[in-house]
PDB file of N, CA and C in Angstrom:
ATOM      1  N   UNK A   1       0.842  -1.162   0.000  1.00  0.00           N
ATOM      2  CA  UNK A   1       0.000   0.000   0.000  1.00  0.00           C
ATOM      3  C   UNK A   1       0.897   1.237   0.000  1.00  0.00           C
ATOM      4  N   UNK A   2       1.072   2.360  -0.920  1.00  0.00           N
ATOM      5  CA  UNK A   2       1.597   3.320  -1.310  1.00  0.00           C
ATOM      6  C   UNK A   2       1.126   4.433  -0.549  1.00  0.00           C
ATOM      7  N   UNK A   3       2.171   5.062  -0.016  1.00  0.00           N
ATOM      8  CA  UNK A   3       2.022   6.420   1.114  1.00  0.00           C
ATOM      9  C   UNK A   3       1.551   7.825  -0.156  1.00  0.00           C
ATOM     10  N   UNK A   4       1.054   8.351  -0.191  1.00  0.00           N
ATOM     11  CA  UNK A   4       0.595   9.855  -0.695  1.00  0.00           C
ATOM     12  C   UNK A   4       1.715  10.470  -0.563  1.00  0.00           C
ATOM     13  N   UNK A   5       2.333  11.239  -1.304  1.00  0.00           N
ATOM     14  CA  UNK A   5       3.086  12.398  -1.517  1.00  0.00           C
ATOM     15  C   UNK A   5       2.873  13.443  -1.186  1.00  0.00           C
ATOM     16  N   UNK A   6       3.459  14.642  -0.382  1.00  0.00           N
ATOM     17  CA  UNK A   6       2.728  15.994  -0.402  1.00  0.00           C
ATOM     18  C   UNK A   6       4.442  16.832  -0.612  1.00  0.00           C
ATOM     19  N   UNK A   7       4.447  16.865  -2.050  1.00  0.00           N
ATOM     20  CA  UNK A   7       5.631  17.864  -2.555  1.00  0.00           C
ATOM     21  C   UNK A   7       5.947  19.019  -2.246  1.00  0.00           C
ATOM     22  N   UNK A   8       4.747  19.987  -1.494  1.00  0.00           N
ATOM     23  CA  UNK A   8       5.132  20.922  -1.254  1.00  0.00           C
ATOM     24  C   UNK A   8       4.915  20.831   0.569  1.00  0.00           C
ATOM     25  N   UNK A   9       4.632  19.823   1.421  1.00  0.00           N
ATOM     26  CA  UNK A   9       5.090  20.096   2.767  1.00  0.00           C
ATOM     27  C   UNK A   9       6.497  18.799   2.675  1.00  0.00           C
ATOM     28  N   UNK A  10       6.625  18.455   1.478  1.00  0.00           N
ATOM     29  CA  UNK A  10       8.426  18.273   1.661  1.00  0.00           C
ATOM     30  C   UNK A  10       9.314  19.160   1.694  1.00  0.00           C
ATOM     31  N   UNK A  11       9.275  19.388   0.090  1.00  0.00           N
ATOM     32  CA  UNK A  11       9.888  21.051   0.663  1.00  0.00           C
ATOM     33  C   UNK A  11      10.220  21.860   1.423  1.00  0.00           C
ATOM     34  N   UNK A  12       8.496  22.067   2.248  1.00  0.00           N
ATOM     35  CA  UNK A  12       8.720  23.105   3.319  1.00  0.00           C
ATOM     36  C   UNK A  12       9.366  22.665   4.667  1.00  0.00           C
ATOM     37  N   UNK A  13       9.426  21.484   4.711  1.00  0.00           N
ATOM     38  CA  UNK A  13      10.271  20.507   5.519  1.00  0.00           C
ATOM     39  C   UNK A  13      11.556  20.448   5.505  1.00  0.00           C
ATOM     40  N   UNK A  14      12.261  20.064   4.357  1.00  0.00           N
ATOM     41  CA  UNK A  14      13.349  20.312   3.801  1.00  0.00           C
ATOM     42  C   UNK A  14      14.454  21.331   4.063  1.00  0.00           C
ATOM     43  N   UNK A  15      13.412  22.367   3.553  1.00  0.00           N
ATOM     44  CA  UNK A  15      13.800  23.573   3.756  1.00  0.00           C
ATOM     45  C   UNK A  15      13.954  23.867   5.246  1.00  0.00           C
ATOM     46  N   UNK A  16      13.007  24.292   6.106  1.00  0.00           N
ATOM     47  CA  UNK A  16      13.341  23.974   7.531  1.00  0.00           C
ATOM     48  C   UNK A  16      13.979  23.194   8.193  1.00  0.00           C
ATOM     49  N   UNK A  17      14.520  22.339   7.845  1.00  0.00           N
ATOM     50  CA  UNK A  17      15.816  21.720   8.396  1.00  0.00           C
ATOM     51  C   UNK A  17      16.876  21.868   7.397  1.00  0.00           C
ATOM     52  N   UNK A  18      16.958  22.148   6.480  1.00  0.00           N
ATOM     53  CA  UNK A  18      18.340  23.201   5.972  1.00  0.00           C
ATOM     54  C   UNK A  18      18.734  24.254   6.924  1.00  0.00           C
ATOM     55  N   UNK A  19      17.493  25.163   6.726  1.00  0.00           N
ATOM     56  CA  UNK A  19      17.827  26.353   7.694  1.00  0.00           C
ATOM     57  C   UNK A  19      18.143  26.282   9.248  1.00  0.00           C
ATOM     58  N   UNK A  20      17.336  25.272   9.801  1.00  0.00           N
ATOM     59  CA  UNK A  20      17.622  24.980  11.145  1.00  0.00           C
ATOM     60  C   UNK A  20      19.392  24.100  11.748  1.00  0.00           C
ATOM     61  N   UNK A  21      19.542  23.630  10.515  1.00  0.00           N
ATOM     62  CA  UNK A  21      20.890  22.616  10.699  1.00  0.00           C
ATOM     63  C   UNK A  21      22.058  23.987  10.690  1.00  0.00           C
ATOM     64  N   UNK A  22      21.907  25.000   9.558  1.00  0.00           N
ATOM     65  CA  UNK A  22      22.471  26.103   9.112  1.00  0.00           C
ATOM     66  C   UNK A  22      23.095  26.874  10.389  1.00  0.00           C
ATOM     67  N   UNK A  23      21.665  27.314  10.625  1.00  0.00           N
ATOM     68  CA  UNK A  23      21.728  27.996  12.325  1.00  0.00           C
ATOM     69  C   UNK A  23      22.732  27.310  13.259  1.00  0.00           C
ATOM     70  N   UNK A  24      22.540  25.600  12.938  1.00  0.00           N
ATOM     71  CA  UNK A  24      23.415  24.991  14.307  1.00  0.00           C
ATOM     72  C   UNK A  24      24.754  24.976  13.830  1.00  0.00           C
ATOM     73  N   UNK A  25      24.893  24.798  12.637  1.00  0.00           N
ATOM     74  CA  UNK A  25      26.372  24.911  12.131  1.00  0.00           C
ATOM     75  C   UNK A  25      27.106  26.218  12.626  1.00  0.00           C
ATOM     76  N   UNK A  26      26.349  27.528  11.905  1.00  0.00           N
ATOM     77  CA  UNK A  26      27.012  28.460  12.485  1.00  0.00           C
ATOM     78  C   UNK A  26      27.183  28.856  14.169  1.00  0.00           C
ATOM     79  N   UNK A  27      26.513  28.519  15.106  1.00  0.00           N
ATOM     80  CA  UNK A  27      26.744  28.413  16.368  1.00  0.00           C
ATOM     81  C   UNK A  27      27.588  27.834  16.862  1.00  0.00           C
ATOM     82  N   UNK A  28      28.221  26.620  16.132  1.00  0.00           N
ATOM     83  CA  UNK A  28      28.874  25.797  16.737  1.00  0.00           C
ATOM     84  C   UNK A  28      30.157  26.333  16.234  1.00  0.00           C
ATOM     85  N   UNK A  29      30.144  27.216  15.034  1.00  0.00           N
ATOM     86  CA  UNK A  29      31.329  27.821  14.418  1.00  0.00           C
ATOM     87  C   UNK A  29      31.674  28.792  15.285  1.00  0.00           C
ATOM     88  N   UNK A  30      30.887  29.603  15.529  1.00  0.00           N
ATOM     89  CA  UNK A  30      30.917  30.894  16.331  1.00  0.00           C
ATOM     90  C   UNK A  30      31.637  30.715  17.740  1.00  0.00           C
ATOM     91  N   UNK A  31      31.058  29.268  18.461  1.00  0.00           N
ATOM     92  CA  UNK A  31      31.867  28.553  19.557  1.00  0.00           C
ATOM     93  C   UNK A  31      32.896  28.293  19.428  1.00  0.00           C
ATOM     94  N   UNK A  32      33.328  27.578  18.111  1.00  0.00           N
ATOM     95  CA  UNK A  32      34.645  27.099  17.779  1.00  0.00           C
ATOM     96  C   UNK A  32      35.560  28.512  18.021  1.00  0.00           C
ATOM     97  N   UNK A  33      35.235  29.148  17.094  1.00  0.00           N
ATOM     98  CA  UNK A  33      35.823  30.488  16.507  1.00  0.00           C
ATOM     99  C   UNK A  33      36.632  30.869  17.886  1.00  0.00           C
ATOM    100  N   UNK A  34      35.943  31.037  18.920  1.00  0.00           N
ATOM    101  CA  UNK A  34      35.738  31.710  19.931  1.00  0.00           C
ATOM    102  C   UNK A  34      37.099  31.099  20.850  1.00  0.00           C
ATOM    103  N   UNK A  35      36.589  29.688  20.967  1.00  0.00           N
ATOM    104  CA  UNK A  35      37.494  29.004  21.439  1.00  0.00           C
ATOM    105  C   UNK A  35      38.965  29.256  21.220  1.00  0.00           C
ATOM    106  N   UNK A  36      38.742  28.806  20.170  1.00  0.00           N
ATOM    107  CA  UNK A  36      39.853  28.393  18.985  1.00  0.00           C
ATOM    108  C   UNK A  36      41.632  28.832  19.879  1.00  0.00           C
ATOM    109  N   UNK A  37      41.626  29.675  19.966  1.00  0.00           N
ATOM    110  CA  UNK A  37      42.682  30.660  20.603  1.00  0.00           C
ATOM    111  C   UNK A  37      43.452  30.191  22.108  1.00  0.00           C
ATOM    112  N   UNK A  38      42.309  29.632  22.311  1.00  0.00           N
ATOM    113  CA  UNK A  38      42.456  29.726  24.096  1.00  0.00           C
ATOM    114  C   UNK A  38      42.739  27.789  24.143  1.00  0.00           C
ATOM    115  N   UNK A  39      42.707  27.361  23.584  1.00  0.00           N
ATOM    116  CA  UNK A  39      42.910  25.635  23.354  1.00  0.00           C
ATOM    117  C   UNK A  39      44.505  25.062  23.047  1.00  0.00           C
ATOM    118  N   UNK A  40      45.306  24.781  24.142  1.00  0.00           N
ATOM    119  CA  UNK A  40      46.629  24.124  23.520  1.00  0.00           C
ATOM    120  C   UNK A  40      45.882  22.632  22.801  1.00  0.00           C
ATOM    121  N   UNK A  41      46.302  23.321  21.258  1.00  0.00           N
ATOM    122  CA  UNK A  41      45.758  21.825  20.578  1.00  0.00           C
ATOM    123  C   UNK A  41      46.647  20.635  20.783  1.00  0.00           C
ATOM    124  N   UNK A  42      48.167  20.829  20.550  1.00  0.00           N
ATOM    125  CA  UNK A  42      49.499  20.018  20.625  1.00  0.00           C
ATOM    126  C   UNK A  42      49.245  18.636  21.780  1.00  0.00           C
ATOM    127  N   UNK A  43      48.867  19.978  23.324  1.00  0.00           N
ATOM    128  CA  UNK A  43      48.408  18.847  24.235  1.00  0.00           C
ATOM    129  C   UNK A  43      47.334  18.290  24.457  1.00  0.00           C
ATOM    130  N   UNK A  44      46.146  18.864  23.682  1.00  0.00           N
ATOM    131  CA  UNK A  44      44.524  18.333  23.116  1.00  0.00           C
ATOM    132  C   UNK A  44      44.801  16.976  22.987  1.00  0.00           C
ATOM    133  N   UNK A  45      45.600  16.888  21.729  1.00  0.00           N
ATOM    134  CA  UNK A  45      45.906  15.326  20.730  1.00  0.00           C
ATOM    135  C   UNK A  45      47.260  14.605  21.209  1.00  0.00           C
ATOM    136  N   UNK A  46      48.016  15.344  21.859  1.00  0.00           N
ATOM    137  CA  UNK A  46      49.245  14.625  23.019  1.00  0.00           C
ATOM    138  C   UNK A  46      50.185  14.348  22.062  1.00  0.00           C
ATOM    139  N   UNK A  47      50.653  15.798  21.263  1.00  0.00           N
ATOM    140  CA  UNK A  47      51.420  15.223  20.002  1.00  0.00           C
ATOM    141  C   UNK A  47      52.641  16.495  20.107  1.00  0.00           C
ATOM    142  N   UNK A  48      53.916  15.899  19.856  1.00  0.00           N
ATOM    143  CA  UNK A  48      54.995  17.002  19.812  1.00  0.00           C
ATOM    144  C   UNK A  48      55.835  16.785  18.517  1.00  0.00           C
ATOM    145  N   UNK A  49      56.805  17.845  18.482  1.00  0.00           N
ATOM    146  CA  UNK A  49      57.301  17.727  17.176  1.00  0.00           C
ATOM    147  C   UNK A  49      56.853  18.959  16.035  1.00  0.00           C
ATOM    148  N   UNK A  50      57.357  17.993  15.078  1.00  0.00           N
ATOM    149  CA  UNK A  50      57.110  19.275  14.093  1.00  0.00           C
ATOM    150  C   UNK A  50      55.677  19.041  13.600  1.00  0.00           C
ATOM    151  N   UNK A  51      54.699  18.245  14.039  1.00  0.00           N
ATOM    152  CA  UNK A  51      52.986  17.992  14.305  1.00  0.00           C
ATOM    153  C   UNK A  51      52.369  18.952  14.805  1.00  0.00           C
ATOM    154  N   UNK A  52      53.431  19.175  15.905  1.00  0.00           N
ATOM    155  CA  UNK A  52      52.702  20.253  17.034  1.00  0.00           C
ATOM    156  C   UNK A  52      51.850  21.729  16.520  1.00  0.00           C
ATOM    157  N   UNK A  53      52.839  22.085  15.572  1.00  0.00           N
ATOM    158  CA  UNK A  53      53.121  23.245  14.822  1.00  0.00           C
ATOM    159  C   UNK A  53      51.463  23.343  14.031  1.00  0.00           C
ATOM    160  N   UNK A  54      51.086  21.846  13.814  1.00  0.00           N
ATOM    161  CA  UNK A  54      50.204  22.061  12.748  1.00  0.00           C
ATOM    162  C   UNK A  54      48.654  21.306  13.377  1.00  0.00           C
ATOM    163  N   UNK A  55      48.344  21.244  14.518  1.00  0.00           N
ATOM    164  CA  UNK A  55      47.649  20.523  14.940  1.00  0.00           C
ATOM    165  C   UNK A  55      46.033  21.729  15.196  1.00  0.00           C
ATOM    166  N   UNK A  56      46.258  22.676  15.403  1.00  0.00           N
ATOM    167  CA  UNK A  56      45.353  23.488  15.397  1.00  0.00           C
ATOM    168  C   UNK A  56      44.243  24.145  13.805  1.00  0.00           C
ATOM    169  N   UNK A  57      45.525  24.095  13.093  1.00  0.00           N
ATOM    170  CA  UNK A  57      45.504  24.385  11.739  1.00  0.00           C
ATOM    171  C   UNK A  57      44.579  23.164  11.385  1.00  0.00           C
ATOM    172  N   UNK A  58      44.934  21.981  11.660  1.00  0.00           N
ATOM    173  CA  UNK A  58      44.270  20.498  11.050  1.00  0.00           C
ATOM    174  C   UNK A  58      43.325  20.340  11.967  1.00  0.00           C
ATOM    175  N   UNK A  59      42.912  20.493  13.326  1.00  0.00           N
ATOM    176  CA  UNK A  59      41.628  20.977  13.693  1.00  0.00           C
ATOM    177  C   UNK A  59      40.543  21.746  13.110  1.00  0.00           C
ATOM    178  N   UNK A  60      41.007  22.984  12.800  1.00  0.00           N
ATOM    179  CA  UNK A  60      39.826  23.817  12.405  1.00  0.00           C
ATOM    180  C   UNK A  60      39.715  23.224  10.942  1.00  0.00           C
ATOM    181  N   UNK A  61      40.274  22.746   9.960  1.00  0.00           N
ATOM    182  CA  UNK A  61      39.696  22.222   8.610  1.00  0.00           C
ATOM    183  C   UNK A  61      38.867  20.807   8.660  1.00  0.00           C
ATOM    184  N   UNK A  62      39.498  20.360  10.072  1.00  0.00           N
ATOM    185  CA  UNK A  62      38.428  19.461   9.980  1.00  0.00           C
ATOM    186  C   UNK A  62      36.589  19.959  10.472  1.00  0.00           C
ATOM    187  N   UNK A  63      37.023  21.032  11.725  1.00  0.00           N
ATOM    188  CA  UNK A  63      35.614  21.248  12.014  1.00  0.00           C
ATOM    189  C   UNK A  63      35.300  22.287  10.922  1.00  0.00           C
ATOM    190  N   UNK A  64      35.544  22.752  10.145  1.00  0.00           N
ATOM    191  CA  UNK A  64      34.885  23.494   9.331  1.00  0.00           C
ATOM    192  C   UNK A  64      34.349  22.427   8.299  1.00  0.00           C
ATOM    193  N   UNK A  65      34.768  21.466   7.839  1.00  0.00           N
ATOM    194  CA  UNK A  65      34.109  20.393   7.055  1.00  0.00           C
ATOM    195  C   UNK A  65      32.887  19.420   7.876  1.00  0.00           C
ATOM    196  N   UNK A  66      33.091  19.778   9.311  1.00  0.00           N
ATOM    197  CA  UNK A  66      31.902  18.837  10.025  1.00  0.00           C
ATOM    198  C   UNK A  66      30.903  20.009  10.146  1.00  0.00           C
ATOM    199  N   UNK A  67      31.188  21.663  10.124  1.00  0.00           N
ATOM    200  CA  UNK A  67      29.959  22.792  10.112  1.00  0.00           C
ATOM    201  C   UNK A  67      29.988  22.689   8.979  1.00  0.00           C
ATOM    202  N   UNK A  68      30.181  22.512   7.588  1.00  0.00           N
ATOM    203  CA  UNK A  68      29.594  23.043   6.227  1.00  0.00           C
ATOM    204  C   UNK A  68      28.385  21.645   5.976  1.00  0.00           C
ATOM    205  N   UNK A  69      29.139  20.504   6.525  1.00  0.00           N
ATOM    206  CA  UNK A  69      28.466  19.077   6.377  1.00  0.00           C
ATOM    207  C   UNK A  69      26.941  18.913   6.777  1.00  0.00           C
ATOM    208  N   UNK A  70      26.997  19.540   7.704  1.00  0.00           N
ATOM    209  CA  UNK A  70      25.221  20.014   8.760  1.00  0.00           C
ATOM    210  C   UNK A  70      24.256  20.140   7.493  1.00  0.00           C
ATOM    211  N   UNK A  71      24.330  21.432   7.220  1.00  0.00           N
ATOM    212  CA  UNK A  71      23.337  21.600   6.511  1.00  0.00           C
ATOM    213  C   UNK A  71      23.542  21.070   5.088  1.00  0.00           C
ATOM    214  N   UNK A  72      24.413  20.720   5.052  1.00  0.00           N
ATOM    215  CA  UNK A  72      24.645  20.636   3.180  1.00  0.00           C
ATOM    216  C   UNK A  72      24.430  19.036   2.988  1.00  0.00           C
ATOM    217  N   UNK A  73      24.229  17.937   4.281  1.00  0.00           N
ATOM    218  CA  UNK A  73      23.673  16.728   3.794  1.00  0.00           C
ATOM    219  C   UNK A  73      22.604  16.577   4.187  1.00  0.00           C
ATOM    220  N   UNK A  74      21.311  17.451   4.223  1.00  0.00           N
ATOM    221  CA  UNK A  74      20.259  17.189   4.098  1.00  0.00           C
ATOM    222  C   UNK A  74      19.892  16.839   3.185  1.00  0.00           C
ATOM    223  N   UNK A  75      20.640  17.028   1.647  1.00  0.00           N
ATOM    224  CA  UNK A  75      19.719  16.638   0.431  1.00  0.00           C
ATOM    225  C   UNK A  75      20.137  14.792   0.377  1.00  0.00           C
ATOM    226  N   UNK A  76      21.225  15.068   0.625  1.00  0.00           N
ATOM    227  CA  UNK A  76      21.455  12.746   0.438  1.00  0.00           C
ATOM    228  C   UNK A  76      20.491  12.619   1.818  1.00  0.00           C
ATOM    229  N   UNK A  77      20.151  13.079   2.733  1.00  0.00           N
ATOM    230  CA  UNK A  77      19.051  12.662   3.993  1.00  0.00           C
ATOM    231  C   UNK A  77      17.632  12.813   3.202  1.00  0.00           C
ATOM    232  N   UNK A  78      17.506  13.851   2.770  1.00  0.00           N
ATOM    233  CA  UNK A  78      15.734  13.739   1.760  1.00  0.00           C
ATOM    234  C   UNK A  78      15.680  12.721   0.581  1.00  0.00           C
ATOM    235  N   UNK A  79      16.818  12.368   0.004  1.00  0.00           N
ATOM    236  CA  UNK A  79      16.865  11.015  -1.226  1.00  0.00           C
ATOM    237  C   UNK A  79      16.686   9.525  -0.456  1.00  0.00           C
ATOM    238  N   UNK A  80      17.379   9.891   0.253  1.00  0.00           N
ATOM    239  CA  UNK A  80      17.251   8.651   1.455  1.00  0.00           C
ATOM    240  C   UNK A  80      15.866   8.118   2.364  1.00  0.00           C
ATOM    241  N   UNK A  81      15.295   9.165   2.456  1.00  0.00           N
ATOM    242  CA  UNK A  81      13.897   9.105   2.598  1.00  0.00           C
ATOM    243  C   UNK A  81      12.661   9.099   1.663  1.00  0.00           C
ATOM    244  N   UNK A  82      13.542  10.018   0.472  1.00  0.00           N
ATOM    245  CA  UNK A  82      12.562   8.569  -0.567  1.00  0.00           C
ATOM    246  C   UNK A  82      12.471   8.080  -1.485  1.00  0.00           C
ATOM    247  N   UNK A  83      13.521   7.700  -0.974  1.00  0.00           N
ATOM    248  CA  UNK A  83      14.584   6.299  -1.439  1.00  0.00           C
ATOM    249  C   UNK A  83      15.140   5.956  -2.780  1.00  0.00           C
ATOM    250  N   UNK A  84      15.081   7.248  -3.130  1.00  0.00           N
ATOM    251  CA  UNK A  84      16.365   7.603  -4.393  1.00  0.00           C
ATOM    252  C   UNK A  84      17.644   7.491  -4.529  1.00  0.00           C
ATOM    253  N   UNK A  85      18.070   6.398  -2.922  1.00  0.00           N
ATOM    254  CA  UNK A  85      19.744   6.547  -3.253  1.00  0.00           C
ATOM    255  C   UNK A  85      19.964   5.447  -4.387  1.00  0.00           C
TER     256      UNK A  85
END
């Protein structure tokens, strides 16, 4: 038995959790941001050497790829739900 479609409260669904994920991304950036400064990363990850140097740097590219990720995989999450992967 086949569920009904309603294309436009997907959308508006969609859309509201784009925007809502958006919001959390940038908050959590804004936290990061904030942080960022005040964090010995070296002894974060318990790493010395010429690592040390670069451990903050390789932090923030990673969390900037886990804040852009938020909102930007909602669309493989809406294919996935119906069931276009």
């Amino acid at each position: 038995m086949g569920v009904a479609l309603d294309p436009v409260a997907a959308a508006r669904a969609t859309s509201t959790a784009f925007f809502f994920l958006a919001a959390v991304g940038l908050v959590l950036a804004t936290v990061f941001a904030a942080a960022y400064h005040f964090v010995p990363w070296p002894s974060v990850f318990n790493i010395g050497g010429r690592g040390a140097s670069e451990a903050g740097a390789a932090t923030a590219a990673f969390a900037a790829g886990v804040f852009l990720a938020l909102p930007l995989g909602i669309v493989q999450r809406a294919e996935i739900g119906y069931q276009e992967t």
